[in-house]
N, C-alpha and C. Protein backbone atom coordinates (compact mmCIF):
# COMPACT_ATOMS: atom_id res chain seq x y z
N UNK A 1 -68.08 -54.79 -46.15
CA UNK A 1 -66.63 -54.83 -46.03
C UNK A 1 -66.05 -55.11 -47.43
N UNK A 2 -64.79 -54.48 -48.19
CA UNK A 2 -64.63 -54.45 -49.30
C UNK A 2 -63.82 -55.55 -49.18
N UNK A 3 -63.44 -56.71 -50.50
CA UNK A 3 -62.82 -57.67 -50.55
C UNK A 3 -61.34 -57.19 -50.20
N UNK A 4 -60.65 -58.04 -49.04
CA UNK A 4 -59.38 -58.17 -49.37
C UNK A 4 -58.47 -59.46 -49.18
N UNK A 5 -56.97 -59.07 -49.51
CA UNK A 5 -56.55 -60.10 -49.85
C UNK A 5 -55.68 -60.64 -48.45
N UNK A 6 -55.60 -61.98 -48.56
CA UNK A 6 -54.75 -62.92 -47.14
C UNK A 6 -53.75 -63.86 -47.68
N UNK A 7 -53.23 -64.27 -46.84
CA UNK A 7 -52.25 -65.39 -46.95
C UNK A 7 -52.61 -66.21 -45.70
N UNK A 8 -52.15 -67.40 -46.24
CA UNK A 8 -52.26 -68.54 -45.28
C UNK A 8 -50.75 -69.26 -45.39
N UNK A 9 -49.89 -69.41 -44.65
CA UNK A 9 -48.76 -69.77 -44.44
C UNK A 9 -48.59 -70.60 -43.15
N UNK A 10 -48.13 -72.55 -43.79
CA UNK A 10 -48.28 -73.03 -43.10
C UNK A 10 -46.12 -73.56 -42.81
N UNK A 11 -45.57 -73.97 -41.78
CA UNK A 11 -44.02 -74.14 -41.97
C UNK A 11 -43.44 -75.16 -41.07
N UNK A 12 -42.98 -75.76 -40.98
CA UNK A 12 -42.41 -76.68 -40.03
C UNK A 12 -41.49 -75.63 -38.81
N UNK A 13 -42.07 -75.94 -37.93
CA UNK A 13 -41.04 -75.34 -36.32
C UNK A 13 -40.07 -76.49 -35.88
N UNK A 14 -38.78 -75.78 -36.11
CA UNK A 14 -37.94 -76.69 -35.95
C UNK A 14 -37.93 -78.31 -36.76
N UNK A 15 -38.29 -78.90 -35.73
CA UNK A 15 -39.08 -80.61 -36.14
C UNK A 15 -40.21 -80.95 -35.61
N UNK A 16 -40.44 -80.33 -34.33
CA UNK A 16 -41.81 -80.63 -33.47
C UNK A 16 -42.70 -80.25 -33.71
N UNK A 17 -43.20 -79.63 -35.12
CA UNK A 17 -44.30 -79.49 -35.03
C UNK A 17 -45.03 -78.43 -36.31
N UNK A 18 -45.90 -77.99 -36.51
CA UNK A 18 -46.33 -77.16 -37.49
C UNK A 18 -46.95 -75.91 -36.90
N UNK A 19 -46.30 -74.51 -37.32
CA UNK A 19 -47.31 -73.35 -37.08
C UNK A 19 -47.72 -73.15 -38.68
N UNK A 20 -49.60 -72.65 -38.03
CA UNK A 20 -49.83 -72.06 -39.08
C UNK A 20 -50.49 -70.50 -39.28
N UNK A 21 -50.54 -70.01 -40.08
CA UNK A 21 -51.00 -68.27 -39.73
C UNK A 21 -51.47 -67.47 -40.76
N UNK A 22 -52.72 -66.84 -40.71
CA UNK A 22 -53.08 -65.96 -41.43
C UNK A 22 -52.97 -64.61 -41.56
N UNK A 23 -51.76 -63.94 -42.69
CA UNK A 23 -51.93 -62.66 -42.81
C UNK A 23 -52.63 -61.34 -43.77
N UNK A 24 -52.82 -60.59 -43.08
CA UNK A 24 -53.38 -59.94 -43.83
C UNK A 24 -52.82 -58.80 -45.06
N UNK A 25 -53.24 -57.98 -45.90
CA UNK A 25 -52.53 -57.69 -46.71
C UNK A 25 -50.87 -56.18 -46.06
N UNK A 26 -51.08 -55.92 -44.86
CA UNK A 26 -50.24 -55.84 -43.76
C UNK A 26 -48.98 -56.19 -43.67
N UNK A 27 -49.74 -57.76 -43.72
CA UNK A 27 -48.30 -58.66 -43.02
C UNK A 27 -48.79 -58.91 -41.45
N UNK A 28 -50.09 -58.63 -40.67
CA UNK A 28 -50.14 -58.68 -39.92
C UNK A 28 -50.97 -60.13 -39.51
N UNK A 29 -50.47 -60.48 -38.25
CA UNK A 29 -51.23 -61.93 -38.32
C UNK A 29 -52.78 -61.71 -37.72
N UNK A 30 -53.67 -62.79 -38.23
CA UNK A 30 -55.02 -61.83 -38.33
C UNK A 30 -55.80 -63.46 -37.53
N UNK A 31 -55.08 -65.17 -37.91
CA UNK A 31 -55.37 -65.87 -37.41
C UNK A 31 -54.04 -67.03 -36.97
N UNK A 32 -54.37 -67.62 -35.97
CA UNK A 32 -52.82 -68.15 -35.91
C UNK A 32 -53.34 -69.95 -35.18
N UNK A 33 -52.08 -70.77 -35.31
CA UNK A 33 -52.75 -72.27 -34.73
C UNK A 33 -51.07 -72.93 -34.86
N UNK A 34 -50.86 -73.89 -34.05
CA UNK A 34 -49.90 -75.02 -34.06
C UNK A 34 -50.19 -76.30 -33.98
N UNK A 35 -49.54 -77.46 -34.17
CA UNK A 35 -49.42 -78.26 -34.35
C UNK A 35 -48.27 -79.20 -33.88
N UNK A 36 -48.52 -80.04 -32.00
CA UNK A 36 -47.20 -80.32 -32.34
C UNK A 36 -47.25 -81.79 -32.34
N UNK A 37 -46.06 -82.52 -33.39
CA UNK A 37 -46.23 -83.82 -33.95
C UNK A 37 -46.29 -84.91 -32.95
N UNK A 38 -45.94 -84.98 -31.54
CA UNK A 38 -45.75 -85.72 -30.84
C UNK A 38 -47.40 -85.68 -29.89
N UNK A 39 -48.06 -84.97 -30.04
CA UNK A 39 -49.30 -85.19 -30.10
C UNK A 39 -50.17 -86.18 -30.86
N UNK A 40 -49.78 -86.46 -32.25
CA UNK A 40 -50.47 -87.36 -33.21
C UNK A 40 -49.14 -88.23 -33.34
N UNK A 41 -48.10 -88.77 -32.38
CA UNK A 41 -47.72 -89.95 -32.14
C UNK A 41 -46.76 -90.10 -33.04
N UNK A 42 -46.20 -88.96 -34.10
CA UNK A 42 -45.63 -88.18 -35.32
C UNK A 42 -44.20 -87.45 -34.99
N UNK A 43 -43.56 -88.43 -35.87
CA UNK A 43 -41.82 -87.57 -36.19
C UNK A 43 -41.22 -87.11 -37.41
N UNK A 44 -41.10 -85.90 -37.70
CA UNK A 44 -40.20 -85.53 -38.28
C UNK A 44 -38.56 -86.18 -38.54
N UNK A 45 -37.87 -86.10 -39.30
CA UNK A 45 -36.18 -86.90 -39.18
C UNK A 45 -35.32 -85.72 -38.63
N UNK A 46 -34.78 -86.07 -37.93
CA UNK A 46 -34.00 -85.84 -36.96
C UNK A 46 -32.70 -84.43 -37.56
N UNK A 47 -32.62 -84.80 -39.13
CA UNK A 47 -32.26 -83.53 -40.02
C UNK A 47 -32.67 -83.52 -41.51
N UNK A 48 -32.73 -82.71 -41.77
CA UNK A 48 -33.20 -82.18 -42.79
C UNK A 48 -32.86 -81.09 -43.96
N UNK A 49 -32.80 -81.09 -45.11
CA UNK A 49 -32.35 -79.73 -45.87
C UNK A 49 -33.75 -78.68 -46.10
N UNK A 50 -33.50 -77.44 -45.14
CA UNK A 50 -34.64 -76.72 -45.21
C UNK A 50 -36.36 -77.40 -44.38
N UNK A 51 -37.05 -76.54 -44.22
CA UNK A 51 -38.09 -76.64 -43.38
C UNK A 51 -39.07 -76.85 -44.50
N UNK A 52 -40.47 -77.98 -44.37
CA UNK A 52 -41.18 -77.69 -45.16
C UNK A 52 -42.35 -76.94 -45.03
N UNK A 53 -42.83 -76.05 -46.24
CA UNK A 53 -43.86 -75.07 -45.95
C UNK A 53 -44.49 -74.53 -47.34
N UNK A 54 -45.86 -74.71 -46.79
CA UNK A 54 -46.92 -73.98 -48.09
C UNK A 54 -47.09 -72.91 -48.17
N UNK A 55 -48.24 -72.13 -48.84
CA UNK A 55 -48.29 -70.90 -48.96
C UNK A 55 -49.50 -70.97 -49.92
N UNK A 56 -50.42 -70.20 -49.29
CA UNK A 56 -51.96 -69.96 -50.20
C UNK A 56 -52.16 -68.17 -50.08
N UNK A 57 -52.77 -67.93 -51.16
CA UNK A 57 -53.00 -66.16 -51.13
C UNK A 57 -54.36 -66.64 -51.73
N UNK A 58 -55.44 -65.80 -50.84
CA UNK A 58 -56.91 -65.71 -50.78
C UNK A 58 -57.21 -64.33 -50.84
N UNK A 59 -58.70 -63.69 -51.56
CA UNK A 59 -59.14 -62.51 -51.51
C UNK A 59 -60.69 -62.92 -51.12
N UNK A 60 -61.35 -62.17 -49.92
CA UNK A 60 -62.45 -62.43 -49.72
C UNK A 60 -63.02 -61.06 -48.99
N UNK A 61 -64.16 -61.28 -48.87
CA UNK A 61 -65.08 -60.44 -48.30
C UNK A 61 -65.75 -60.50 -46.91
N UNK A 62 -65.19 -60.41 -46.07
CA UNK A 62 -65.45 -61.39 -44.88
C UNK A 62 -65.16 -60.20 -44.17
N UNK A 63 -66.16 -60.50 -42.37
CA UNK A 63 -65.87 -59.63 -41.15
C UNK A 63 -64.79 -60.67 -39.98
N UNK A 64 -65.01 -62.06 -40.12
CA UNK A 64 -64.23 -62.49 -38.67
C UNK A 64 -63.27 -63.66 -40.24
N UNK A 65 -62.47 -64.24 -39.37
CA UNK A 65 -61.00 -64.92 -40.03
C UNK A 65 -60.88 -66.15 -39.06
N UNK A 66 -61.28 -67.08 -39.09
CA UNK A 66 -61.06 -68.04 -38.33
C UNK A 66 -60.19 -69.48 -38.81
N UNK A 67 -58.70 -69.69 -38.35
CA UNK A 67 -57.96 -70.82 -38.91
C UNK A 67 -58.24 -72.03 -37.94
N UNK A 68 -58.44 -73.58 -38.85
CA UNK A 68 -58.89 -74.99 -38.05
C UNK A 68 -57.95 -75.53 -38.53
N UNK A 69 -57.72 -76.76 -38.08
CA UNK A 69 -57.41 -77.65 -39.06
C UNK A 69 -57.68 -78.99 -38.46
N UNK A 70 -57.25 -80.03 -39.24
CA UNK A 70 -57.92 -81.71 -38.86
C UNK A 70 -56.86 -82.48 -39.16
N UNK A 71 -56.79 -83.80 -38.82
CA UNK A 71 -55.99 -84.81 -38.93
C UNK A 71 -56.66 -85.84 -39.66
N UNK A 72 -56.31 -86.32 -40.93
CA UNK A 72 -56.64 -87.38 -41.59
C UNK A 72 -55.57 -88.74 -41.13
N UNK A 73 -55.60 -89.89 -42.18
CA UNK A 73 -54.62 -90.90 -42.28
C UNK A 73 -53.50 -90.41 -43.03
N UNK A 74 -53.46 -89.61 -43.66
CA UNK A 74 -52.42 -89.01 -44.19
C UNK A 74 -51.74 -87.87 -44.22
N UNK A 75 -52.23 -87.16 -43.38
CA UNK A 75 -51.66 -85.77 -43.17
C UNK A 75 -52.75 -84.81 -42.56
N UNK A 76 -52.22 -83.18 -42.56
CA UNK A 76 -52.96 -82.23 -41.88
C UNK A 76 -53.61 -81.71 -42.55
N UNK A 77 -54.65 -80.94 -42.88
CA UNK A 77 -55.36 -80.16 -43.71
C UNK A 77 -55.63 -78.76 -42.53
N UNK A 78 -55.43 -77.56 -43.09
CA UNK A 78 -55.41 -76.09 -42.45
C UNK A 78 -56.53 -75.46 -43.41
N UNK A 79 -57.73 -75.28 -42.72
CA UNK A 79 -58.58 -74.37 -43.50
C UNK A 79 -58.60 -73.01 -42.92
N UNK A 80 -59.03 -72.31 -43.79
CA UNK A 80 -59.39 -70.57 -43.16
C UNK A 80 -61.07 -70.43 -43.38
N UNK A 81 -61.78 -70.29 -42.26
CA UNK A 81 -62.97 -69.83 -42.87
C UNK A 81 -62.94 -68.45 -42.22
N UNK A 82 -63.76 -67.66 -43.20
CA UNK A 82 -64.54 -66.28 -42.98
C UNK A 82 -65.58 -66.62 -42.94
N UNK A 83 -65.91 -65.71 -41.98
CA UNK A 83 -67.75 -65.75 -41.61
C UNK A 83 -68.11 -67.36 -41.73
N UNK A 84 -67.54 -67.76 -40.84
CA UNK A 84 -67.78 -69.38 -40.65
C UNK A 84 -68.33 -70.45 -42.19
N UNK A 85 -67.72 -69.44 -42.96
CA UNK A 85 -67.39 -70.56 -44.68
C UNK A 85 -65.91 -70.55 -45.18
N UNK A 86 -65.71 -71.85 -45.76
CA UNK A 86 -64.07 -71.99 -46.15
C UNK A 86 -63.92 -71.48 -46.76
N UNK A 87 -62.80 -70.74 -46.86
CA UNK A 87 -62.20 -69.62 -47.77
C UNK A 87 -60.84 -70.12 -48.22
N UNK A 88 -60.42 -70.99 -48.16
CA UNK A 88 -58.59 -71.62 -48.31
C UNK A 88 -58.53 -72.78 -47.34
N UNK A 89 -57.75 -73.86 -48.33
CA UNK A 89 -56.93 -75.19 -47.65
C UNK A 89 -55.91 -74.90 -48.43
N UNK A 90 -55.36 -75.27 -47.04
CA UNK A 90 -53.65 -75.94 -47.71
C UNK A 90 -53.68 -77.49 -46.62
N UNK A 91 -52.96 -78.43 -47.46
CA UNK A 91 -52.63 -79.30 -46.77
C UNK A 91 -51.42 -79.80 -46.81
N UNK A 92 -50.88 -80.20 -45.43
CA UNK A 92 -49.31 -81.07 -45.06
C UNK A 92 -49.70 -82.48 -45.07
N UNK A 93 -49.05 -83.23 -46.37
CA UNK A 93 -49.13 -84.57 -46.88
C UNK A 93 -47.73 -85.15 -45.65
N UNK A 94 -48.09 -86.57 -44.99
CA UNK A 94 -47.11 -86.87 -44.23
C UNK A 94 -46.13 -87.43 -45.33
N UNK A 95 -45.99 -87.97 -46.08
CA UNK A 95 -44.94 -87.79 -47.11
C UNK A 95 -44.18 -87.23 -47.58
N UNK A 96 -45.03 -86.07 -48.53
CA UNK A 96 -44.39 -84.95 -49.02
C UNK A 96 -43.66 -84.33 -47.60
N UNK A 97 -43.96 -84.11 -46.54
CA UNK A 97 -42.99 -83.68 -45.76
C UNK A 97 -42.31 -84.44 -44.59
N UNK A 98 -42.25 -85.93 -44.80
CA UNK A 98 -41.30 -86.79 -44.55
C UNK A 98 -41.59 -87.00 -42.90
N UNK A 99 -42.70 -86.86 -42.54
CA UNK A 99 -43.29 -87.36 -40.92
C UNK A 99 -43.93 -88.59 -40.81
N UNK A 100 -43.34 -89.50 -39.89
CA UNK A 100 -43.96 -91.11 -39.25
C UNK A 100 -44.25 -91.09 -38.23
């Protein structure tokens, strides 16, 4: 399979919560996952200027696309593995995006 290139785009929904999604060079979503904060006991403020959100661009060589992610003490971490090896993190710091 010839290398190509992805994005990993992670964004705040509304306040409740985090989607995250892998596209391909398309635009098409290729892996997808949410996150919602009241699950991990977690609030967003009530308003806000703008939504917060990352953005990673990866090129790999891979047949399957699989997005995880985990909960630390401090925030979320979103990996992408191909062919069940990491290929991209991005992580949501509960700080940097203002969740208690």
């Amino acid at each position: 399979m010839p290398i190509q290139t992805y994005r990993l785009e992670i964004r705040e929904t509304d306040t409740s919560g985090i989607d995250a999604d892998v596209y391909d060079a398309e635009d098409m979503i290729v892996a997808s996952t949410q996150v919602a904060y009241e699950d991990y006991g977690l609030e967003a403020p009530a308003s806000r200027d703008g939504s917060p959100s990352e953005v990673a661009e990866f090129s790999t060589d891979v047949t399957t696309i699989d997005l995880q992610f985990e909960r630390d003490d401090a925030g979320f971490v979103f990996r992408v593995l191909g062919d069940r090896e990491e290929v991209a993190t991005v992580r949501a710091d509960d700080a940097e995006w203002v969740v208690d």
